[in-house]
C-alpha atoms as a PDB file:
ATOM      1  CA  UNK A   1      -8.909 -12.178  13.687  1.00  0.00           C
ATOM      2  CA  UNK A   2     -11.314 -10.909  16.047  1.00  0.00           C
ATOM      3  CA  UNK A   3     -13.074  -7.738  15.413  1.00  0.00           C
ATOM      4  CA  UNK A   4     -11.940  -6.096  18.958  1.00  0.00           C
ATOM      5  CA  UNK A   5      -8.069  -6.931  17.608  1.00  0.00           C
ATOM      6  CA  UNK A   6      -5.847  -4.218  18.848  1.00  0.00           C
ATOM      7  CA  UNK A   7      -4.301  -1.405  16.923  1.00  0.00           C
ATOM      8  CA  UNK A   8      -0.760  -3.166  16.432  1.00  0.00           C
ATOM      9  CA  UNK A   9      -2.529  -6.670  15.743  1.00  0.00           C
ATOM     10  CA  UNK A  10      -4.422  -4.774  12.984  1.00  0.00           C
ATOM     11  CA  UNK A  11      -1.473  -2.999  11.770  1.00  0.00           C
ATOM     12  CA  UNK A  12       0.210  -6.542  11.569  1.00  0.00           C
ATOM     13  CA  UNK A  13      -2.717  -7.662   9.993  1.00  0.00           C
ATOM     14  CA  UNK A  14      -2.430  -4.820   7.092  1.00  0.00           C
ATOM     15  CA  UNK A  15       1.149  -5.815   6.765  1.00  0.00           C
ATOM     16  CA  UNK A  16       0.843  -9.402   6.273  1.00  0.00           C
ATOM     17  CA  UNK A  17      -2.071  -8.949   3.599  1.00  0.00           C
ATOM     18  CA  UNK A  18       0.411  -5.767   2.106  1.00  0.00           C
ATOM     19  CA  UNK A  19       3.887  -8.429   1.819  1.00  0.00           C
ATOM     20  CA  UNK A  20       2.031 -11.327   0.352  1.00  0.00           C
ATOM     21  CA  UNK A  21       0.613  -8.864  -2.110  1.00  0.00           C
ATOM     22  CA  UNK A  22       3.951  -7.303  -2.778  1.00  0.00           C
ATOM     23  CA  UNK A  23       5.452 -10.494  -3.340  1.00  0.00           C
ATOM     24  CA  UNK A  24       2.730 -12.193  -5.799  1.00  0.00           C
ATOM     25  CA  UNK A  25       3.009  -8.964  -7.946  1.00  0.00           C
ATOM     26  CA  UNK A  26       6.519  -9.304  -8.266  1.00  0.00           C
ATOM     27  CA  UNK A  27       6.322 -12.733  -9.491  1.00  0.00           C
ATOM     28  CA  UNK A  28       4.732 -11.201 -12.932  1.00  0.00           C
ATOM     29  CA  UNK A  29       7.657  -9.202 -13.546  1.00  0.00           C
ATOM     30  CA  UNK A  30       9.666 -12.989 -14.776  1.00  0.00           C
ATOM     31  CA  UNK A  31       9.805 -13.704 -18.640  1.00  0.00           C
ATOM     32  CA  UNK A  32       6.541 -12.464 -19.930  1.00  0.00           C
ATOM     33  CA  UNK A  33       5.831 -15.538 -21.729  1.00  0.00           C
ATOM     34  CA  UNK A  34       5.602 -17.107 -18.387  1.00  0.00           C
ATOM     35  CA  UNK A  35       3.886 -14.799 -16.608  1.00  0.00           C
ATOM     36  CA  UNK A  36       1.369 -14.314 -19.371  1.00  0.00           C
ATOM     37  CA  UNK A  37       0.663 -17.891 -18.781  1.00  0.00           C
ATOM     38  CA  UNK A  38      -0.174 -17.278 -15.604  1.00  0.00           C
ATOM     39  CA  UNK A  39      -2.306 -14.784 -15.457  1.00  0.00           C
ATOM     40  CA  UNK A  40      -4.355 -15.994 -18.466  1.00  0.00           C
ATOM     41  CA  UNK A  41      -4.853 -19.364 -16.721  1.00  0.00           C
ATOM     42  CA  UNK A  42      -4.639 -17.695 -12.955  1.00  0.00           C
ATOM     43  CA  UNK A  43      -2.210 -20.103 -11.940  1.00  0.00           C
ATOM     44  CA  UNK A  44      -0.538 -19.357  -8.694  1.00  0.00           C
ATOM     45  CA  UNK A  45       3.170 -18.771  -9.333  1.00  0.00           C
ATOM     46  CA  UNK A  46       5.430 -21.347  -7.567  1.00  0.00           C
ATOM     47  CA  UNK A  47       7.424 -20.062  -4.579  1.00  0.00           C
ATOM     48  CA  UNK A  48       9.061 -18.709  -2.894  1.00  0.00           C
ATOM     49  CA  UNK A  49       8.003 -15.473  -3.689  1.00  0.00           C
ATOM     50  CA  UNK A  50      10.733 -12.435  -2.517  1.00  0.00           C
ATOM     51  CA  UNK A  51       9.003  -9.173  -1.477  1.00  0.00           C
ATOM     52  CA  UNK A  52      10.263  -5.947  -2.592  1.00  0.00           C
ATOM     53  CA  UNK A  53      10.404  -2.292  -0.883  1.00  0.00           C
ATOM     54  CA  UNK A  54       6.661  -1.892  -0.546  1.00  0.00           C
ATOM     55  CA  UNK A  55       7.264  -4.581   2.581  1.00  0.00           C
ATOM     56  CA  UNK A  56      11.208  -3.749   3.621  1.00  0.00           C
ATOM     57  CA  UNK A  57       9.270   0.070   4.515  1.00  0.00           C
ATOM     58  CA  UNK A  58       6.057  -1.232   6.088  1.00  0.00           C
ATOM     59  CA  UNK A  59       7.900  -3.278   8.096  1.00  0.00           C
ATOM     60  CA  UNK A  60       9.155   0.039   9.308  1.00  0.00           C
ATOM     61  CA  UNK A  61       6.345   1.846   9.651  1.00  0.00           C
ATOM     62  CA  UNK A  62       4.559  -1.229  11.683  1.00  0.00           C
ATOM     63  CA  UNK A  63       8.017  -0.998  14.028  1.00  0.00           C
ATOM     64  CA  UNK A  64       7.658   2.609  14.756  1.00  0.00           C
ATOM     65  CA  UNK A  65       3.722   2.107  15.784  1.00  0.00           C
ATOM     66  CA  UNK A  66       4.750  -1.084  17.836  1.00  0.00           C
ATOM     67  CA  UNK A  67       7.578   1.091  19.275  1.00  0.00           C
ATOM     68  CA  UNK A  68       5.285   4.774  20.325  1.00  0.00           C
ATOM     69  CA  UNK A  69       1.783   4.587  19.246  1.00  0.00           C
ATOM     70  CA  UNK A  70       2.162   6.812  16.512  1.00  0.00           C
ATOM     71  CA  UNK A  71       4.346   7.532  13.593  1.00  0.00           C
ATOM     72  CA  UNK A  72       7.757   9.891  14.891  1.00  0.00           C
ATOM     73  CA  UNK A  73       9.144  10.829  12.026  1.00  0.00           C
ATOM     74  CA  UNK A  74      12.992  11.190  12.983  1.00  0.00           C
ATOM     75  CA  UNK A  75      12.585   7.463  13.982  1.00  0.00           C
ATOM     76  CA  UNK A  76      11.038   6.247  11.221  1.00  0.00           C
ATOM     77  CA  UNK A  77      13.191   8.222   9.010  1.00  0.00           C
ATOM     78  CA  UNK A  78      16.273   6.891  10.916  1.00  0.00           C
ATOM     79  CA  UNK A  79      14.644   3.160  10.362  1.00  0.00           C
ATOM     80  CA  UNK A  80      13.924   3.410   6.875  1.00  0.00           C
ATOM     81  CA  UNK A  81      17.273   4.626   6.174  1.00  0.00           C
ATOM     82  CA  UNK A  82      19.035   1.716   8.574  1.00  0.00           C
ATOM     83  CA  UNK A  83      16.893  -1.048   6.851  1.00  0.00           C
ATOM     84  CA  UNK A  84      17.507   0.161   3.238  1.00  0.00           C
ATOM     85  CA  UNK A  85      18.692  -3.182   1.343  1.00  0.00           C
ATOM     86  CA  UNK A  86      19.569  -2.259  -2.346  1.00  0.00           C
ATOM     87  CA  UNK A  87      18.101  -5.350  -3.651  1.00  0.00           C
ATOM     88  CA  UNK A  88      14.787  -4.829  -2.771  1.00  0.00           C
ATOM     89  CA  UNK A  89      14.067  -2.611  -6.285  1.00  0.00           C
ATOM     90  CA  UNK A  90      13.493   0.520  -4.618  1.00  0.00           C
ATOM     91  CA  UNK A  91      12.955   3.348  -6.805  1.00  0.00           C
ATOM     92  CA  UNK A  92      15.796   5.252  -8.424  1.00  0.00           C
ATOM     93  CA  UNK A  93      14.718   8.647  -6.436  1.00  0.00           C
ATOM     94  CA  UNK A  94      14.173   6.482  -2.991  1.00  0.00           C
ATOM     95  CA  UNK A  95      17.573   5.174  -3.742  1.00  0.00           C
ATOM     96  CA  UNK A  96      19.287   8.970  -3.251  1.00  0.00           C
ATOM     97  CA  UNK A  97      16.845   9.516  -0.600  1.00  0.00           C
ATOM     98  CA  UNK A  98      17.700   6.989   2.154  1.00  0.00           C
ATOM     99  CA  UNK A  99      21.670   6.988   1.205  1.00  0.00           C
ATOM    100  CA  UNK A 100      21.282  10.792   1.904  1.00  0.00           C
ATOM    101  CA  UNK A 101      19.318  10.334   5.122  1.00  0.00           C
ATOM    102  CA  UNK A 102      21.750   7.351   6.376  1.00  0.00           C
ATOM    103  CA  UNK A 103      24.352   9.752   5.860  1.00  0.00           C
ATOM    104  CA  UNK A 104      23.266  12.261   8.408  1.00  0.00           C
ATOM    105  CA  UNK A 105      21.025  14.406   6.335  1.00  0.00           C
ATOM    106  CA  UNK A 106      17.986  15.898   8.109  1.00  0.00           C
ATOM    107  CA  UNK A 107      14.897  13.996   6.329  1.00  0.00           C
ATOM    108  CA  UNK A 108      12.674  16.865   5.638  1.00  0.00           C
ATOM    109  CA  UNK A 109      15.589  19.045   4.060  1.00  0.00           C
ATOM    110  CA  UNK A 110      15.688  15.803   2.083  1.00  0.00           C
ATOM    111  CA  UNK A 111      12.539  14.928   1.360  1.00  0.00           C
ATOM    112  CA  UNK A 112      11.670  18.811   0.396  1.00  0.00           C
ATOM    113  CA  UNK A 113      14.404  18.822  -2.110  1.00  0.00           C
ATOM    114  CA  UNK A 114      13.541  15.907  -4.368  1.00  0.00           C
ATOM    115  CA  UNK A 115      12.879  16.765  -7.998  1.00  0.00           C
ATOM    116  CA  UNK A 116      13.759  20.305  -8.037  1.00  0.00           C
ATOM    117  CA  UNK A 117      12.204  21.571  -4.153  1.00  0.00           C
ATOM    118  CA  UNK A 118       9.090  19.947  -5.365  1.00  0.00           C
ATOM    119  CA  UNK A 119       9.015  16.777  -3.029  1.00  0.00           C
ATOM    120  CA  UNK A 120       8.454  13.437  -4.812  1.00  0.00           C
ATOM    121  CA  UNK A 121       4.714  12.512  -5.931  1.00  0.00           C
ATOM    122  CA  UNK A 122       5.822   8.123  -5.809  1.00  0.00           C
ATOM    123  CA  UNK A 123       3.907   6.123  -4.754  1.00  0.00           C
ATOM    124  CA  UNK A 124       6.207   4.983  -2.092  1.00  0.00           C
ATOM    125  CA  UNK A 125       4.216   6.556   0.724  1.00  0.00           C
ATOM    126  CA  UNK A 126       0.841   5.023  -0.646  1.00  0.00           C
ATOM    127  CA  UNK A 127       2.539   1.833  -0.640  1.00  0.00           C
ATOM    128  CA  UNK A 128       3.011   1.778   2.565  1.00  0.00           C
ATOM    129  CA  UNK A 129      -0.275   3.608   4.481  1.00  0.00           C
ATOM    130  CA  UNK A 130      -2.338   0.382   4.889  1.00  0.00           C
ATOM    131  CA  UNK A 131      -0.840  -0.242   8.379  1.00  0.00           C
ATOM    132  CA  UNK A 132      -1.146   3.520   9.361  1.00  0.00           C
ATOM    133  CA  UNK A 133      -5.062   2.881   8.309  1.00  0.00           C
ATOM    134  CA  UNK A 134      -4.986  -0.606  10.006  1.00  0.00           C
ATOM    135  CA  UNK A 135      -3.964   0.765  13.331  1.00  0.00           C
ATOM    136  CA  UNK A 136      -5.541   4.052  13.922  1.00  0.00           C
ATOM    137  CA  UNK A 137      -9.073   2.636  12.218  1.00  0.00           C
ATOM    138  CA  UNK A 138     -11.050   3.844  15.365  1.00  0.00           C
ATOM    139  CA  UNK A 139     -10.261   7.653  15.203  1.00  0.00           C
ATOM    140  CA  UNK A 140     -10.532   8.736  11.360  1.00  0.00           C
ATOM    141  CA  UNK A 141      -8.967  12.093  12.235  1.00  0.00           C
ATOM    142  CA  UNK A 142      -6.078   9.941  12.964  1.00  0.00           C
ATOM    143  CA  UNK A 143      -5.517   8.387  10.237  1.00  0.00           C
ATOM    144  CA  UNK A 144      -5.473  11.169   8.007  1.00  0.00           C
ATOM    145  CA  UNK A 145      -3.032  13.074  10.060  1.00  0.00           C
ATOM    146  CA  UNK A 146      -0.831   9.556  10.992  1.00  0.00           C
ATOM    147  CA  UNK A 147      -0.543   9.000   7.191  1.00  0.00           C
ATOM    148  CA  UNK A 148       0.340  12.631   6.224  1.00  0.00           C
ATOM    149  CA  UNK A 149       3.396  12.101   8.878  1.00  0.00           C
ATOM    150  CA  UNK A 150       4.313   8.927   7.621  1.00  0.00           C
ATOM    151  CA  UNK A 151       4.202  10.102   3.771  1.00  0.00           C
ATOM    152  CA  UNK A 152       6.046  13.376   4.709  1.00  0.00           C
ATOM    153  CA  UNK A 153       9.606  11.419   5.793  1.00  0.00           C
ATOM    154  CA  UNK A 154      10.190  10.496   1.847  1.00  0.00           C
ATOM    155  CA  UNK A 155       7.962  12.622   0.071  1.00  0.00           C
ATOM    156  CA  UNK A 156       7.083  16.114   0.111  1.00  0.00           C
ATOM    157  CA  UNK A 157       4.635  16.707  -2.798  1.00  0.00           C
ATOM    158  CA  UNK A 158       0.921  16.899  -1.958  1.00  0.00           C
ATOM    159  CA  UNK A 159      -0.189  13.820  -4.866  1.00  0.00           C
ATOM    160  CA  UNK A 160       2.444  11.912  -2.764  1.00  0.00           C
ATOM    161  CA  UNK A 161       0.698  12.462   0.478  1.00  0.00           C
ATOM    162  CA  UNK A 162      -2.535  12.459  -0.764  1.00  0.00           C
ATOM    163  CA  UNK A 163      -2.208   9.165  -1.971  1.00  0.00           C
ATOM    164  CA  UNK A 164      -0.704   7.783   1.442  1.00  0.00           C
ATOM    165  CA  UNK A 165      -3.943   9.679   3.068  1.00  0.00           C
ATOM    166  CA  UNK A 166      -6.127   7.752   0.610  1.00  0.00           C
ATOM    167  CA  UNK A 167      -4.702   4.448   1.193  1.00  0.00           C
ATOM    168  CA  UNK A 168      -4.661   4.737   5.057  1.00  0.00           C
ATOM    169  CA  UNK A 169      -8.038   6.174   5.007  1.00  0.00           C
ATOM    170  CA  UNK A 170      -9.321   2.734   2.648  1.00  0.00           C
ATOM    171  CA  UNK A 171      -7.640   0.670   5.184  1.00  0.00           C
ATOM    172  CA  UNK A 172      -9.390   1.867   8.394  1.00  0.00           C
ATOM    173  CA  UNK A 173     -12.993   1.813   6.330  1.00  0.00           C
ATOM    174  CA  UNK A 174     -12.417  -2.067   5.198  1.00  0.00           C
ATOM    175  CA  UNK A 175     -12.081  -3.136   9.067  1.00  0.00           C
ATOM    176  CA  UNK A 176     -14.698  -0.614   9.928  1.00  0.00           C
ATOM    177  CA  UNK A 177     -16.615  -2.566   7.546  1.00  0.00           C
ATOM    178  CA  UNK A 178     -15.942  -5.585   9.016  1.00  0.00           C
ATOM    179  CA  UNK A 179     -16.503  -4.966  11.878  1.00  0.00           C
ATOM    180  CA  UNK A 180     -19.978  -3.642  11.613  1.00  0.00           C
ATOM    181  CA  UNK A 181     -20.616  -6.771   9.185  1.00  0.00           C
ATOM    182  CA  UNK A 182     -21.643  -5.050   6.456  1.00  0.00           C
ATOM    183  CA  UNK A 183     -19.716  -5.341   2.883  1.00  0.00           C
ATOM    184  CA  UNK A 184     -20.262  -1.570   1.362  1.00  0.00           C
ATOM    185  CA  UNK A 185     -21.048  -0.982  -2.165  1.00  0.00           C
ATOM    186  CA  UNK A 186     -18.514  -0.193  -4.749  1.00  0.00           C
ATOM    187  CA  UNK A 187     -18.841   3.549  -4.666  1.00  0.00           C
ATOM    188  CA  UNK A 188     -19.730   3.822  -1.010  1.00  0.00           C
ATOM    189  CA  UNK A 189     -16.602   2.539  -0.076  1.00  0.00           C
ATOM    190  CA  UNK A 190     -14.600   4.631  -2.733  1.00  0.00           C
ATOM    191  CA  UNK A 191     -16.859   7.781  -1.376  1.00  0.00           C
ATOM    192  CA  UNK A 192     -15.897   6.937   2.242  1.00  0.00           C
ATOM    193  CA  UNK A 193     -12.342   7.815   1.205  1.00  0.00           C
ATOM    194  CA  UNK A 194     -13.082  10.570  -0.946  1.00  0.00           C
ATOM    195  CA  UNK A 195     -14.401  12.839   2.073  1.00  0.00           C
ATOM    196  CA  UNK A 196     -10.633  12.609   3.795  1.00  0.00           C
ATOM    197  CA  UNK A 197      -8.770  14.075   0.531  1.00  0.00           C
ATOM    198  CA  UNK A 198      -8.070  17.769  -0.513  1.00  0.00           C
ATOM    199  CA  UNK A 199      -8.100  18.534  -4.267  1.00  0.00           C
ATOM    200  CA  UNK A 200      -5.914  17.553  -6.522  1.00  0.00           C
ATOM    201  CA  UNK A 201      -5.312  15.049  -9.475  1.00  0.00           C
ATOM    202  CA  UNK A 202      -5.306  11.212  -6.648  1.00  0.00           C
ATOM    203  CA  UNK A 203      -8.577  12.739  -5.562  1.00  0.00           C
ATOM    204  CA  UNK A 204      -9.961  13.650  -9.097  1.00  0.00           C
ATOM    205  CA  UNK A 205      -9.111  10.232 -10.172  1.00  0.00           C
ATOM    206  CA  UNK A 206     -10.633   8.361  -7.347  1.00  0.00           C
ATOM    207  CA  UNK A 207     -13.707   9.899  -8.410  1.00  0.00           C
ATOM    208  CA  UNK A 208     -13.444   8.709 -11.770  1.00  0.00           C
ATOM    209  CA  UNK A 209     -12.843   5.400  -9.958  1.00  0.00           C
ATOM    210  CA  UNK A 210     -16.438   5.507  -7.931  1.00  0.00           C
ATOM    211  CA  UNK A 211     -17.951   6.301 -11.297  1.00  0.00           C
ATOM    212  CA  UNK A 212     -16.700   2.342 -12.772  1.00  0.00           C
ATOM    213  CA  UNK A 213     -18.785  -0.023 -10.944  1.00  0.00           C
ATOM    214  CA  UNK A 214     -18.539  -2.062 -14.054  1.00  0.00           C
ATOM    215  CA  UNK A 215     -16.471  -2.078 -16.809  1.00  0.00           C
ATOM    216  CA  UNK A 216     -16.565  -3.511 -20.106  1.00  0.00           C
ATOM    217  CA  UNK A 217     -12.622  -4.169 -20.396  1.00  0.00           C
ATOM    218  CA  UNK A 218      -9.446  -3.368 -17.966  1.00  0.00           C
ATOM    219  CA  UNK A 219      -7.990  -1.160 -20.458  1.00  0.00           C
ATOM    220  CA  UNK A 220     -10.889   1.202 -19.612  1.00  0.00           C
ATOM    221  CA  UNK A 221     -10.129   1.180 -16.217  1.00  0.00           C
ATOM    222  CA  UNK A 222      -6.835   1.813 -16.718  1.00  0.00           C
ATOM    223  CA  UNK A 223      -6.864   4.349 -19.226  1.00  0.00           C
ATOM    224  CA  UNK A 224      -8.987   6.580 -17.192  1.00  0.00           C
ATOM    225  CA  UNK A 225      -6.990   5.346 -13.878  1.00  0.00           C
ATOM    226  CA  UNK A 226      -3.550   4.363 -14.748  1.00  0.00           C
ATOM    227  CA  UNK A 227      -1.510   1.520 -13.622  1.00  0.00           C
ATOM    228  CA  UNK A 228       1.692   2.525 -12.057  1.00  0.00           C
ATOM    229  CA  UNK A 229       3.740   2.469 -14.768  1.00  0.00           C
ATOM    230  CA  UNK A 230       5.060   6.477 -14.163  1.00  0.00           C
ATOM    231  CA  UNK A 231       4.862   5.054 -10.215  1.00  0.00           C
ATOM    232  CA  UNK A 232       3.207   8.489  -9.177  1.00  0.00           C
ATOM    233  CA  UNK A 233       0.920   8.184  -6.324  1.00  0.00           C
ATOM    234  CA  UNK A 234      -1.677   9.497  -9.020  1.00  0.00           C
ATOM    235  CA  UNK A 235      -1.035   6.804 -11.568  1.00  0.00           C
ATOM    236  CA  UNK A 236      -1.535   3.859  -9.229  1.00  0.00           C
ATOM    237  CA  UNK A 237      -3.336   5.063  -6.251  1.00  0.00           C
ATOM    238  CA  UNK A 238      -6.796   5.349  -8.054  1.00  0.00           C
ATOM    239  CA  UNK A 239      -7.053   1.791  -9.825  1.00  0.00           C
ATOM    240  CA  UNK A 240      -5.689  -0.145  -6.737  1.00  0.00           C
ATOM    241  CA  UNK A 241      -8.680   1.205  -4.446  1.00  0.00           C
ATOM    242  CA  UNK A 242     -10.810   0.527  -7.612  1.00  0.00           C
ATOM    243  CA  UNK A 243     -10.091  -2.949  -7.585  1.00  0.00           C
ATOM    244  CA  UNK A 244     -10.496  -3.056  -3.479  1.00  0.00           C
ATOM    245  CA  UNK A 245     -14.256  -1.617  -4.383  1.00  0.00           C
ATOM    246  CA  UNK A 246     -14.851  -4.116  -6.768  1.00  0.00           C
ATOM    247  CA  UNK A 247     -13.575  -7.179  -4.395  1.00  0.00           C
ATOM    248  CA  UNK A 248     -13.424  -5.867  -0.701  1.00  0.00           C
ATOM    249  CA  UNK A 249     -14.774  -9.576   0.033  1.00  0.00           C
ATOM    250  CA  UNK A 250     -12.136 -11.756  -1.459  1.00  0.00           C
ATOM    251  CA  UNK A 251      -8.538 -11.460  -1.375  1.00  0.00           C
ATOM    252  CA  UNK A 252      -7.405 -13.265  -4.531  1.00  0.00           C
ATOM    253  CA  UNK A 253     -10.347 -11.843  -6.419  1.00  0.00           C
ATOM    254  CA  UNK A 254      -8.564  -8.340  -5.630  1.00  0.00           C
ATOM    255  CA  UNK A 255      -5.142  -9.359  -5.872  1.00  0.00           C
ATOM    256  CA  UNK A 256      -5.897 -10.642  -9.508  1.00  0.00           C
ATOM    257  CA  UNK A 257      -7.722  -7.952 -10.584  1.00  0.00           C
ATOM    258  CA  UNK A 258      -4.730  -6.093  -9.576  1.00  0.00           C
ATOM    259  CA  UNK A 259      -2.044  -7.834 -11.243  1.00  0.00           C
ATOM    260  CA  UNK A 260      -4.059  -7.847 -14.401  1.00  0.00           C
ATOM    261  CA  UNK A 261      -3.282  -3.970 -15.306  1.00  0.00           C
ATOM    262  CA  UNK A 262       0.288  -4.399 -15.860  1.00  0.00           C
ATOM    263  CA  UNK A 263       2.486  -1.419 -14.714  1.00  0.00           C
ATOM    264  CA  UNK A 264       3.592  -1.768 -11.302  1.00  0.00           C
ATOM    265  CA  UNK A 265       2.219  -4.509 -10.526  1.00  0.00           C
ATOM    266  CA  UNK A 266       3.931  -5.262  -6.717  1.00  0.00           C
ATOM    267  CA  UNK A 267       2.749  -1.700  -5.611  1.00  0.00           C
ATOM    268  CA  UNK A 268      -1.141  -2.288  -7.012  1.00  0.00           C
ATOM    269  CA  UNK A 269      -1.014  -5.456  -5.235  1.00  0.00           C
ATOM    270  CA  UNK A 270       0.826  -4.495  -1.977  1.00  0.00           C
ATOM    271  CA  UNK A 271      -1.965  -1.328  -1.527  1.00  0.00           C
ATOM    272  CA  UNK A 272      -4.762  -3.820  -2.718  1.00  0.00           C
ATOM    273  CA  UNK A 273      -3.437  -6.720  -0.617  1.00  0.00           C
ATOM    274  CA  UNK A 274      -3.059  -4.875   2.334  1.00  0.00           C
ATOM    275  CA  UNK A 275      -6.730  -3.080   2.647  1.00  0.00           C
ATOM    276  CA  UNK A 276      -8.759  -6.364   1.602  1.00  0.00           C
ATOM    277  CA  UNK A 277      -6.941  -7.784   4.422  1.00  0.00           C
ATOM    278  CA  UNK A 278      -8.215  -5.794   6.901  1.00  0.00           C
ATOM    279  CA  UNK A 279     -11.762  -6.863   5.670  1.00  0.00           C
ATOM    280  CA  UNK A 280     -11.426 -10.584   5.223  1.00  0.00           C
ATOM    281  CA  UNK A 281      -9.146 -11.296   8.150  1.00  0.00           C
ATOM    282  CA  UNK A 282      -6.147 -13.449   8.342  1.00  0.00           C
ATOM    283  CA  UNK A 283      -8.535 -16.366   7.463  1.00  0.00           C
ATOM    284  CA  UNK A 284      -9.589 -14.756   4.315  1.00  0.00           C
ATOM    285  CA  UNK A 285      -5.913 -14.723   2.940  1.00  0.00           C
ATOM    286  CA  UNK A 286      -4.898 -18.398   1.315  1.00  0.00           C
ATOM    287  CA  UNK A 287      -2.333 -20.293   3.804  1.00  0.00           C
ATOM    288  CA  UNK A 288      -0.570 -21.566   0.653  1.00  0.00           C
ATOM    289  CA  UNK A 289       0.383 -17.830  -0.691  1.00  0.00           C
ATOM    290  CA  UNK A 290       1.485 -16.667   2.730  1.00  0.00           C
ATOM    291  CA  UNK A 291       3.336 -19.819   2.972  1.00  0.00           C
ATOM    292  CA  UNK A 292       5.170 -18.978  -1.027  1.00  0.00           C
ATOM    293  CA  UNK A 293       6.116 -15.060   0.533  1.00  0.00           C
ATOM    294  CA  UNK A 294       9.235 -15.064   1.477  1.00  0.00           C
ATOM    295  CA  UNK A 295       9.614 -14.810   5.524  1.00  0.00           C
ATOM    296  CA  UNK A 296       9.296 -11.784   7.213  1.00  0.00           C
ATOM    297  CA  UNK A 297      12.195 -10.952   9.441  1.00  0.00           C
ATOM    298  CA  UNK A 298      11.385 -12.623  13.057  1.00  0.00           C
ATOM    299  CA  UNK A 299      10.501  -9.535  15.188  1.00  0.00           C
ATOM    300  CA  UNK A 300      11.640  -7.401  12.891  1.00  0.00           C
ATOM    301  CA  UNK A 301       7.365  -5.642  12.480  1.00  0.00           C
ATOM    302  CA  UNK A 302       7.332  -5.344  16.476  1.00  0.00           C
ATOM    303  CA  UNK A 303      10.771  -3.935  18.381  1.00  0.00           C
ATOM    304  CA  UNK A 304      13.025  -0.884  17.411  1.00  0.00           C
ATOM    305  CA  UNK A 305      16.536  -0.883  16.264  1.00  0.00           C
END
């Protein structure tokens, strides 16, 4: 993709590195036996390859942008709600929270009253951001403030928006990058990001993250960083832009490193997958994995409804 692609074409962009992600991490949640197999050998799981929620909502997020130009919440609340499909292992909170909203409940009464008034800290909203960053990578300002709306619809708690903000923000620096054809050092990039976040634990972490240019074993990285596996915007957030720092330049590079930690391993991957895309271009993402992800719906990324 050219480097003067438009904001939806880099939104779509986002998206298609996000779903093939998504759907290669949840490959490794099969029999462990096999997927150990895999991932000590790094052999490609067969297709197809289902995607999951991280895709079904970006899907809806891309929509909205295609739709306005920006992220309106009622609509994209109304969306997500609409295109909620049980089967796409959706977290148990995000479960109450779209049956609630489909039912005629005002989001942000919704949204604000998750886990006792505090708002959810998931990482649903991070999951999701890489399009928001992929389409408003021109105007930083944007993106922070495009990602803040986008997080707010589901989840209420500042970790939760902080790590949509962080995500977003990642995704407009790795086309920035590319498009001034210049690959930025591991903590450069992870500093780039850092400047767009207020306190707070996603933030903290990340900086732990810039500090791990190298490390000696994963389990470092993910002690210190976390994995997913509480699926708090915190506890995945931090490790999945580590791994984009560590291999900005090749999409499988990233996507394994990913998939390696364990924990929740389709939301690492669909944040990791869908910022590296934006730097290596559709070219840079293997034709046989996009052709193992399961379809996207036709049309579904670019009209409302």
């Amino acid at each position: 993709m050219s480097v003067d692609a438009t904001p939806i074409e880099r939104a779509r962009l986002a998206l298609d590195g996000l779903s093939i992600g998504d759907a290669f991490g949840q490959c490794f949640f099969q029999e462990p036996a096999l997927s150990d197999s895999w991932l000590a050998q790094r052999i490609v799981p067969p297709g197809p390859w289902p995607y999951t929620d991280d895709t079904q909502m970006s899907l809806s997020i891309v929509a909205v942008l295609a739709d306005g130009g920006a992220i309106d919440q009622q609509r994209l609340a109304m969306r997500l709600a609409k295109h909620y499909e049980y089967d796409r292992a959706y977290g148990p909170s995000m479960h109450r929270v779209l049956e609630r909203i489909g039912n005629g409940e005002p989001w942000r009464e919704v949204a604000g009253s998750s886990f006792g008034g505090q708002g959810s800290h998931g990482n649903g909203a991070a999951m999701r951001a890489a399009p928001v960053g992929g389409y408003f990578s021109e105007d930083l300002d944007a993106v922070v403030a495009q990602a803040r709306a986008s997080a707010e619809v589901t989840h209420a708690h500042p970790e939760g928006i902080a790590g949509a903000v962080a995500v977003a923000v990642a995704a407009a620096w790795a086309w920035r990058c590319r498009s001034e054809g210049r690959r930025p050092e591991h903590a450069s990039f992870l500093a780039s990001i850092l400047e767009s976040l207020p306190p707070g634990e996603v933030r903290s972490k990340l900086i732990r993250a810039q500090s791990l240019s190298r490390v000696g074993s994963l389990d470092h990285a993910v002690a210190l960083l976390g994995n997913g596996s509480e699926m708090s915007a915190q506890d995945t957030v931090p490790y999945a832009l580590w791994c984009c720092g560590q291999s900005l330049d090749n999409y499988q590079d990233a996507l394994w490193l990913a998939v390696q930690a364990g924990g929740d391993r389709d939301t690492l991957c669909a944040i990791v997958g869908g910022v590296v895309a934006l730097f290596v271009g559709r070219d840079g993402i293997p034709p046989t994995w996009r052709e193992r992800r399961e379809a996207l719906p036709d049309g579904f990324a670019l009209t409302g409804g």
